[in-house]
PDB file of N, CA and C in Angstrom:
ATOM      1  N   UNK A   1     -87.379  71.023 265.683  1.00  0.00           N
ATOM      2  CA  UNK A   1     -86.560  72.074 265.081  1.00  0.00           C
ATOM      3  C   UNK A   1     -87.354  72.720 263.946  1.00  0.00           C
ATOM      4  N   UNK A   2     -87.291  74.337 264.306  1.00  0.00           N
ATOM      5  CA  UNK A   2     -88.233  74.737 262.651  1.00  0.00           C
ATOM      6  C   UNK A   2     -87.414  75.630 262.198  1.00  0.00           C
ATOM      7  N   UNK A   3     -86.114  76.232 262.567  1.00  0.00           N
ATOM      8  CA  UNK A   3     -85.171  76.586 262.275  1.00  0.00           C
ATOM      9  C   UNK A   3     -84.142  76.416 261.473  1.00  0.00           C
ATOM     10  N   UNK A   4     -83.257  76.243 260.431  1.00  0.00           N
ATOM     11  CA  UNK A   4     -82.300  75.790 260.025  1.00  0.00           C
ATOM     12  C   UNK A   4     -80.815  76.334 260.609  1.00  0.00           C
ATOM     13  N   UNK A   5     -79.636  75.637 260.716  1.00  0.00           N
ATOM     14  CA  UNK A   5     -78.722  75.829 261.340  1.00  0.00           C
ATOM     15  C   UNK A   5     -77.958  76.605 260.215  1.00  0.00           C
ATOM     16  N   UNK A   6     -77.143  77.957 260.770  1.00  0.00           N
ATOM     17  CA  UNK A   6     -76.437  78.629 259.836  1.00  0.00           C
ATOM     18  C   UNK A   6     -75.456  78.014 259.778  1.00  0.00           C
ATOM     19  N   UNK A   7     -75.026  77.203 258.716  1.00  0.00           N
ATOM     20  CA  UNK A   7     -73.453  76.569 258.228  1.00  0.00           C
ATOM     21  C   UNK A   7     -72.666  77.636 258.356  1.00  0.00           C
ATOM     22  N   UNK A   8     -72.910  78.522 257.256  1.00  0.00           N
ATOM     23  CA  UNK A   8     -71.536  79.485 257.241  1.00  0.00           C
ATOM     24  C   UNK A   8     -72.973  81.010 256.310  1.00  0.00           C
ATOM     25  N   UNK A   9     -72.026  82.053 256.616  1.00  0.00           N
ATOM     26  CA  UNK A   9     -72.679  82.857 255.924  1.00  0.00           C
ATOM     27  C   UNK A   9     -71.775  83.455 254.395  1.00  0.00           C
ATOM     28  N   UNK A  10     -71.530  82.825 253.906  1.00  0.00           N
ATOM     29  CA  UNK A  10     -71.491  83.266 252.346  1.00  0.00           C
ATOM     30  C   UNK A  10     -71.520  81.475 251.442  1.00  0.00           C
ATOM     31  N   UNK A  11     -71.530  81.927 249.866  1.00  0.00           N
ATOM     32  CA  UNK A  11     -72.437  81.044 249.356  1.00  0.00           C
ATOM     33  C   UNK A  11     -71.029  79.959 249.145  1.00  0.00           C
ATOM     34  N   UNK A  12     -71.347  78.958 248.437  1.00  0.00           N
ATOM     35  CA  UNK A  12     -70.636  77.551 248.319  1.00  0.00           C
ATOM     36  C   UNK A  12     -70.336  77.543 246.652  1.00  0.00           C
ATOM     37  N   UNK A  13     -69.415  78.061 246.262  1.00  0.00           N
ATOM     38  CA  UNK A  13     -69.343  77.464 244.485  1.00  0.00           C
ATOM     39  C   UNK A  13     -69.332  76.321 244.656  1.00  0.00           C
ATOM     40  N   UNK A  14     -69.958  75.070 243.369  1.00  0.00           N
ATOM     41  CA  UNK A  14     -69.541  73.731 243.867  1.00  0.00           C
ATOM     42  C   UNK A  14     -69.834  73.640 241.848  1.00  0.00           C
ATOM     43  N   UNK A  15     -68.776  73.430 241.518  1.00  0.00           N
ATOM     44  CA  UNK A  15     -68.867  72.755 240.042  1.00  0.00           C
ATOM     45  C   UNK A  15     -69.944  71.370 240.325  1.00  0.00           C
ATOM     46  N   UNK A  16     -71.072  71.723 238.767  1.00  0.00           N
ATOM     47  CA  UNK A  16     -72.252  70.185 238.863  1.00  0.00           C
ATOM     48  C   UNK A  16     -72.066  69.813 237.662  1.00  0.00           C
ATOM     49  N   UNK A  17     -72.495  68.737 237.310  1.00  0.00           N
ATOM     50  CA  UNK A  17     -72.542  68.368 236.226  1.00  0.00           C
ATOM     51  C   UNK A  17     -73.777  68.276 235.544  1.00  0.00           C
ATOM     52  N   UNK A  18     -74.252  68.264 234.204  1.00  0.00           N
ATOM     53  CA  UNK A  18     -75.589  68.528 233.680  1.00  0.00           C
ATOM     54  C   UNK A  18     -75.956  67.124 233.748  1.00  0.00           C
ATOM     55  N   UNK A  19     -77.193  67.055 234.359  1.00  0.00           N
ATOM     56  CA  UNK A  19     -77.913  66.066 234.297  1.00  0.00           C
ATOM     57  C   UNK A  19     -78.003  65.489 235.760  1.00  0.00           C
ATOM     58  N   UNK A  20     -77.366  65.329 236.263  1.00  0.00           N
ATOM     59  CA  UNK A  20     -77.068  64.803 237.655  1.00  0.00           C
ATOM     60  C   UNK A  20     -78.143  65.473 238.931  1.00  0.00           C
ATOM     61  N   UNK A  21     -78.636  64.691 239.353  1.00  0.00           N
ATOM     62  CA  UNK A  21     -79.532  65.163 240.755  1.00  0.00           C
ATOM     63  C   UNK A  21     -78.641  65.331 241.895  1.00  0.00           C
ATOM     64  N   UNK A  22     -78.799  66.581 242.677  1.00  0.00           N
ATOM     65  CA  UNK A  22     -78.068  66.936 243.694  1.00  0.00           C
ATOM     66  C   UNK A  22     -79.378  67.006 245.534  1.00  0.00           C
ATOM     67  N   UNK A  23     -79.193  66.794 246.316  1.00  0.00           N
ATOM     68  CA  UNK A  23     -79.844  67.467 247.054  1.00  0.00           C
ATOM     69  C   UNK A  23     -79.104  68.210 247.980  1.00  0.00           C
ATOM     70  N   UNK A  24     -79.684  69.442 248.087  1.00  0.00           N
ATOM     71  CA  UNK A  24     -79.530  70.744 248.789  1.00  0.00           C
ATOM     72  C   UNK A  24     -79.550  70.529 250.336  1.00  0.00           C
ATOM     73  N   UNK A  25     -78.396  70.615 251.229  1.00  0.00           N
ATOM     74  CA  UNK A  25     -79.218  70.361 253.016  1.00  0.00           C
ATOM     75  C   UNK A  25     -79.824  71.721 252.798  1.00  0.00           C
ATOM     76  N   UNK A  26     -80.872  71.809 253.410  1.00  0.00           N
ATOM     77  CA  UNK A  26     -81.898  72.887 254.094  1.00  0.00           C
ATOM     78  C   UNK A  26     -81.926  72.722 255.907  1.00  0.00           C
ATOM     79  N   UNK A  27     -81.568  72.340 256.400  1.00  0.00           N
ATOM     80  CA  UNK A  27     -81.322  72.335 257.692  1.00  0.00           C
ATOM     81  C   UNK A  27     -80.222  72.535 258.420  1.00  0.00           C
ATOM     82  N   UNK A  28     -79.455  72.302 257.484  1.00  0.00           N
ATOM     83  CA  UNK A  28     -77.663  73.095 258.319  1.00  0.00           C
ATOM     84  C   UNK A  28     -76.947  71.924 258.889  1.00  0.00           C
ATOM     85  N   UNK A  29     -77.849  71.368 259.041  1.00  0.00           N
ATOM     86  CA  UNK A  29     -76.893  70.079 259.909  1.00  0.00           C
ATOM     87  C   UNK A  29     -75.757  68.540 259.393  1.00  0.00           C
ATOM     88  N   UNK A  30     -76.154  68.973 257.796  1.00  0.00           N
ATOM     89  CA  UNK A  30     -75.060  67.714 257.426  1.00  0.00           C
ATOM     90  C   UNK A  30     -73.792  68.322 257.422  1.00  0.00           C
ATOM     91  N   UNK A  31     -72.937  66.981 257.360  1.00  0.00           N
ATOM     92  CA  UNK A  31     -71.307  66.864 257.106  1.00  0.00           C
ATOM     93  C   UNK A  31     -71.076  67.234 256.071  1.00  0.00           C
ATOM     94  N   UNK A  32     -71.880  66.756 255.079  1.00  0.00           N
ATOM     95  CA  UNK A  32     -71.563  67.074 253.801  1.00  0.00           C
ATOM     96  C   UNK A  32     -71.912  68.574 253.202  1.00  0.00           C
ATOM     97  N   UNK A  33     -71.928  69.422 253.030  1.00  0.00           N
ATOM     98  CA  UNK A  33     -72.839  70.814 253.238  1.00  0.00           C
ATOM     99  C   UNK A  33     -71.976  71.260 251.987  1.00  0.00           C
ATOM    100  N   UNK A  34     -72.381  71.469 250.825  1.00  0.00           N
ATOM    101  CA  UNK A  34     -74.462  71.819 250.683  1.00  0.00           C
ATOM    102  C   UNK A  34     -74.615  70.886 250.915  1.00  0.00           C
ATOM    103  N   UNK A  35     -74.385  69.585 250.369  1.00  0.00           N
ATOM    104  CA  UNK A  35     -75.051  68.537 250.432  1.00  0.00           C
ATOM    105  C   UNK A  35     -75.965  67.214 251.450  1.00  0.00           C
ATOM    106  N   UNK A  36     -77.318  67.339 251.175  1.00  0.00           N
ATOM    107  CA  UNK A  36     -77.791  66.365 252.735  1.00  0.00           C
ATOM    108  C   UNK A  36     -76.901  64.795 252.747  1.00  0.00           C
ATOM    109  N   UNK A  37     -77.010  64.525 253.829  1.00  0.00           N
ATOM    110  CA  UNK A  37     -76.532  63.494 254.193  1.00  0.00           C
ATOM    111  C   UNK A  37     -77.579  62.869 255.170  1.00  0.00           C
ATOM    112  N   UNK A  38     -78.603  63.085 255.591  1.00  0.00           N
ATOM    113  CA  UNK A  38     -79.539  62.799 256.032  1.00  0.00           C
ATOM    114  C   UNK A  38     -79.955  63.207 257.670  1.00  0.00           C
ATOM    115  N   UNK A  39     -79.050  63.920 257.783  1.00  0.00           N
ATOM    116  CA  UNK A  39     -79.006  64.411 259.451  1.00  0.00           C
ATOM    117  C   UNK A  39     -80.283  65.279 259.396  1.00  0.00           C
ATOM    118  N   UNK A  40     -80.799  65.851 258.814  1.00  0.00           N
ATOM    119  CA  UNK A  40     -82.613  66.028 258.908  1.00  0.00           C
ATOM    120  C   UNK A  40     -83.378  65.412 259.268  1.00  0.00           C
ATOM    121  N   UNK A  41     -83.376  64.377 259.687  1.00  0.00           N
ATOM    122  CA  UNK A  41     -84.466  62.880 260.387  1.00  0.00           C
ATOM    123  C   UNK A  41     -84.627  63.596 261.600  1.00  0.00           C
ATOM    124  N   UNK A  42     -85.817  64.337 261.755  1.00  0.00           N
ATOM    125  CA  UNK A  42     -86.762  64.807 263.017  1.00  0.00           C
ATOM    126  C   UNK A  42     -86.539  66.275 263.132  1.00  0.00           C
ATOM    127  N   UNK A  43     -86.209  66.914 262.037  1.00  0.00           N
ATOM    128  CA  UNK A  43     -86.363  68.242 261.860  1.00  0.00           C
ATOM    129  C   UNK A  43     -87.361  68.776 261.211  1.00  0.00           C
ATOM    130  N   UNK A  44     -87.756  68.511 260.871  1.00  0.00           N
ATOM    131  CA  UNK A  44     -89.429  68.902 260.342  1.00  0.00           C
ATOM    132  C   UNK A  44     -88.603  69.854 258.528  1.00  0.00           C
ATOM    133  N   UNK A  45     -87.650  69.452 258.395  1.00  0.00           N
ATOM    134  CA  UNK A  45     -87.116  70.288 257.176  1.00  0.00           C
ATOM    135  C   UNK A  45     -86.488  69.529 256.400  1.00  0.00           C
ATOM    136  N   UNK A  46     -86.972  69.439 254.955  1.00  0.00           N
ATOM    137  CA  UNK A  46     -86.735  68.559 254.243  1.00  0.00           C
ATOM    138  C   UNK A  46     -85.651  69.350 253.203  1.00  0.00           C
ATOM    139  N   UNK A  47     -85.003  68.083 252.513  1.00  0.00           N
ATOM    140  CA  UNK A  47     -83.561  68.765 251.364  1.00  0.00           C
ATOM    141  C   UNK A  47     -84.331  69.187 250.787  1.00  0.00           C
ATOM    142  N   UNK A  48     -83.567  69.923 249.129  1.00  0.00           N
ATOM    143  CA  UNK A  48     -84.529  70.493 247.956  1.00  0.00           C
ATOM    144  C   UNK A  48     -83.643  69.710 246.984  1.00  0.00           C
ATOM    145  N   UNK A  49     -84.295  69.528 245.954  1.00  0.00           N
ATOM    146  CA  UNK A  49     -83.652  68.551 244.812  1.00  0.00           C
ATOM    147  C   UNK A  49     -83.682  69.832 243.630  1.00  0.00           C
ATOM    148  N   UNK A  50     -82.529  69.284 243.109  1.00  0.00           N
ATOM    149  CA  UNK A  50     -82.318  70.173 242.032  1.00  0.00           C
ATOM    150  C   UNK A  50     -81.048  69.377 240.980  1.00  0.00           C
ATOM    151  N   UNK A  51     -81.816  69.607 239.870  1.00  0.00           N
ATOM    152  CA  UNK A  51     -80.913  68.900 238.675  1.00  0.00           C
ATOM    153  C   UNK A  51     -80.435  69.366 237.709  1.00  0.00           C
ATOM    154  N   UNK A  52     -78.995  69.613 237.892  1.00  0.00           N
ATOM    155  CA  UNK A  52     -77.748  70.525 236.957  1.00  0.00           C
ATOM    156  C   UNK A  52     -78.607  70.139 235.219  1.00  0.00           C
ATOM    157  N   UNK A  53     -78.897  71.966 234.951  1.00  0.00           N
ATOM    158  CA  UNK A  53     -79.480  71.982 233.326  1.00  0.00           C
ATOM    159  C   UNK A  53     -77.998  71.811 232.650  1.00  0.00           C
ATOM    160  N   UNK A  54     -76.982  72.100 233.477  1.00  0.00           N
ATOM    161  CA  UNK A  54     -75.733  72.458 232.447  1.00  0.00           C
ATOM    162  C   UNK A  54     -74.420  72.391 233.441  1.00  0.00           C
ATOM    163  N   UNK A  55     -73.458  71.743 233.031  1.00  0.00           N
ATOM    164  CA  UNK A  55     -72.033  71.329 233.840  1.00  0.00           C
ATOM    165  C   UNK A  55     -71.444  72.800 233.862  1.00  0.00           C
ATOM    166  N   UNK A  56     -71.567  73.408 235.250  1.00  0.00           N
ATOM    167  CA  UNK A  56     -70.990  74.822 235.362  1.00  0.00           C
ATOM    168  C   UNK A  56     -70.971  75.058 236.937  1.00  0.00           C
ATOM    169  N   UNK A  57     -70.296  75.932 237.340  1.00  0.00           N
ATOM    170  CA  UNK A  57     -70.437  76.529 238.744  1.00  0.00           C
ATOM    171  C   UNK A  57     -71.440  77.260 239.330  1.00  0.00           C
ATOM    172  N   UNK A  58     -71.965  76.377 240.850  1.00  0.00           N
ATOM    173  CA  UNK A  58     -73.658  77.151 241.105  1.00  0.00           C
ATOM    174  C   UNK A  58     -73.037  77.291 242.330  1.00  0.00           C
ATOM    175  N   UNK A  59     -73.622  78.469 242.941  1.00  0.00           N
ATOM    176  CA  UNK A  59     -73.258  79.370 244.132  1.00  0.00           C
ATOM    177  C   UNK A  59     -74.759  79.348 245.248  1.00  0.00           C
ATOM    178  N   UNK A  60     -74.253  77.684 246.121  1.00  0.00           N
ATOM    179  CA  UNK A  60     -75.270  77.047 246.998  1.00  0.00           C
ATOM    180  C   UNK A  60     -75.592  78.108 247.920  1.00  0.00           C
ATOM    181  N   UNK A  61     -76.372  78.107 248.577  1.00  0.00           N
ATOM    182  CA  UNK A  61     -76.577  79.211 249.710  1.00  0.00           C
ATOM    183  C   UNK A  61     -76.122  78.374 250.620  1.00  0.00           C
ATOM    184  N   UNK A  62     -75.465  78.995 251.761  1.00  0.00           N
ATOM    185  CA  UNK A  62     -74.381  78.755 253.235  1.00  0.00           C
ATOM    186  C   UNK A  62     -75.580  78.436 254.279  1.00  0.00           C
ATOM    187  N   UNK A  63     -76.013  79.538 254.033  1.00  0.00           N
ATOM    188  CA  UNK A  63     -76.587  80.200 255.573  1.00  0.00           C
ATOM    189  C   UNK A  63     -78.224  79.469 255.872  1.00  0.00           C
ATOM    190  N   UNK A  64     -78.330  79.307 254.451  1.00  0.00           N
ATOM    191  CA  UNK A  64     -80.227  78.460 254.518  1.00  0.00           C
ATOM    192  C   UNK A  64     -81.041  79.249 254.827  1.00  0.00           C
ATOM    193  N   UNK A  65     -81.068  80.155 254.289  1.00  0.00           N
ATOM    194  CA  UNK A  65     -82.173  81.895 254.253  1.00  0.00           C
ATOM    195  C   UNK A  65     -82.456  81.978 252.860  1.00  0.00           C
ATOM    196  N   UNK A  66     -82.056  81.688 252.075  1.00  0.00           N
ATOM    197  CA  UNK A  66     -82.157  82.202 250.850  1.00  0.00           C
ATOM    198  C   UNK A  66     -83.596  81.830 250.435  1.00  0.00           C
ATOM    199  N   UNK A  67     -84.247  83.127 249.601  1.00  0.00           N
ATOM    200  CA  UNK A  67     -85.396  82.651 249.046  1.00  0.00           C
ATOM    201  C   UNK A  67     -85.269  82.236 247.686  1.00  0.00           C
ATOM    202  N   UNK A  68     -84.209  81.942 247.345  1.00  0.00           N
ATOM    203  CA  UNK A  68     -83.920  80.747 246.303  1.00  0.00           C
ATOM    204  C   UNK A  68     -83.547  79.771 246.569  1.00  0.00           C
ATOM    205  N   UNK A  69     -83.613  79.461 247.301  1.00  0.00           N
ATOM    206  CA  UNK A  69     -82.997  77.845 247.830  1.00  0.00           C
ATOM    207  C   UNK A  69     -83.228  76.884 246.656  1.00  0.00           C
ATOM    208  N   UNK A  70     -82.272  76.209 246.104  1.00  0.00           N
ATOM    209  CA  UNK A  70     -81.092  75.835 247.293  1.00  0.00           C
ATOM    210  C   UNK A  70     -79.763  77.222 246.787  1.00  0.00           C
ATOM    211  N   UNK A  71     -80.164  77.610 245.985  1.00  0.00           N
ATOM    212  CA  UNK A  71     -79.123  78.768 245.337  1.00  0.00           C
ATOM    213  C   UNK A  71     -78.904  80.479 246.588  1.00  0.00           C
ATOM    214  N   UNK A  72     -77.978  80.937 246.168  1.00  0.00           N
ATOM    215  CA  UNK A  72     -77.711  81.855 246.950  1.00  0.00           C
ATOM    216  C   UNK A  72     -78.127  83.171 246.394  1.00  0.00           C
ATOM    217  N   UNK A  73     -78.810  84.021 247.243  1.00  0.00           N
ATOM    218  CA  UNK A  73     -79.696  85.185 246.873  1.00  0.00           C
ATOM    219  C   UNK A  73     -79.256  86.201 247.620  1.00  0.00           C
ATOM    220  N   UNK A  74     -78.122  86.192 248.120  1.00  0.00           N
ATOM    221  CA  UNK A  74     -77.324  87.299 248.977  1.00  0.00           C
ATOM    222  C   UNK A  74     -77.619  87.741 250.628  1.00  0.00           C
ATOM    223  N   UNK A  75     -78.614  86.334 250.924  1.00  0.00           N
ATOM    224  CA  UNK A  75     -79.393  87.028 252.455  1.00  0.00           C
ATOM    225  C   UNK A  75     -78.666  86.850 253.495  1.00  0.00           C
ATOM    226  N   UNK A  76     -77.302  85.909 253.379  1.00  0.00           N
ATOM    227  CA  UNK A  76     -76.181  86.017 254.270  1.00  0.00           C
ATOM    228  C   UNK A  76     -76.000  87.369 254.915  1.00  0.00           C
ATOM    229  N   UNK A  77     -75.869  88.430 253.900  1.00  0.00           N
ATOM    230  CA  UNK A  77     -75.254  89.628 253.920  1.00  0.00           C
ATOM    231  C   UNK A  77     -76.435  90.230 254.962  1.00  0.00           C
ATOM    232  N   UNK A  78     -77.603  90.149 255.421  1.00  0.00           N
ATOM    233  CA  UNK A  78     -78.302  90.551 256.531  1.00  0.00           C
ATOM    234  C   UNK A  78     -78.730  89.818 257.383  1.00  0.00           C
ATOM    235  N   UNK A  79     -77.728  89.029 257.950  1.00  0.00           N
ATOM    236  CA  UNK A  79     -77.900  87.601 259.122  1.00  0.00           C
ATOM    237  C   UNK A  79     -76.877  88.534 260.149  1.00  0.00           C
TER     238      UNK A  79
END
């Protein structure tokens, strides 16, 4: 697989907390979405780690296009 699976096309608010490590699915395929759960094992596409600077609402990207990953950069809107 070198593709990522489109979850959904618009972004995910998900309240984080500061300090806390999150990982991002980049492949579309977990249950948990954003979040990996490890269903990437033989996709050639690994999560992205990212650690809340500040307890507030971050707007995950859906679709796994974004060239901010794991954050949402509006590229839903041309899928």
């Amino acid at each position: 697989m070198t593709d990522p699976v489109i979850f959904q096309k618009s972004p995910m608010p998900i309240e984080v907390e500061e300090g806390k490590t999150y990982f991002w699915c980049a492949c579309g395929k977990s249950a948990k979405q954003p979040f990996c759960d490890g269903s990437h094992k033989d996709t050639g596409i690994a999560p992205v780690k990212i650690t809340a600077e500040a307890t507030k609402k971050m707007f995950f990207c859906g679709c796994k296009a974004s060239a901010k990953a794991p954050l949402c950069d509006g590229s839903h809107n041309k899928l």
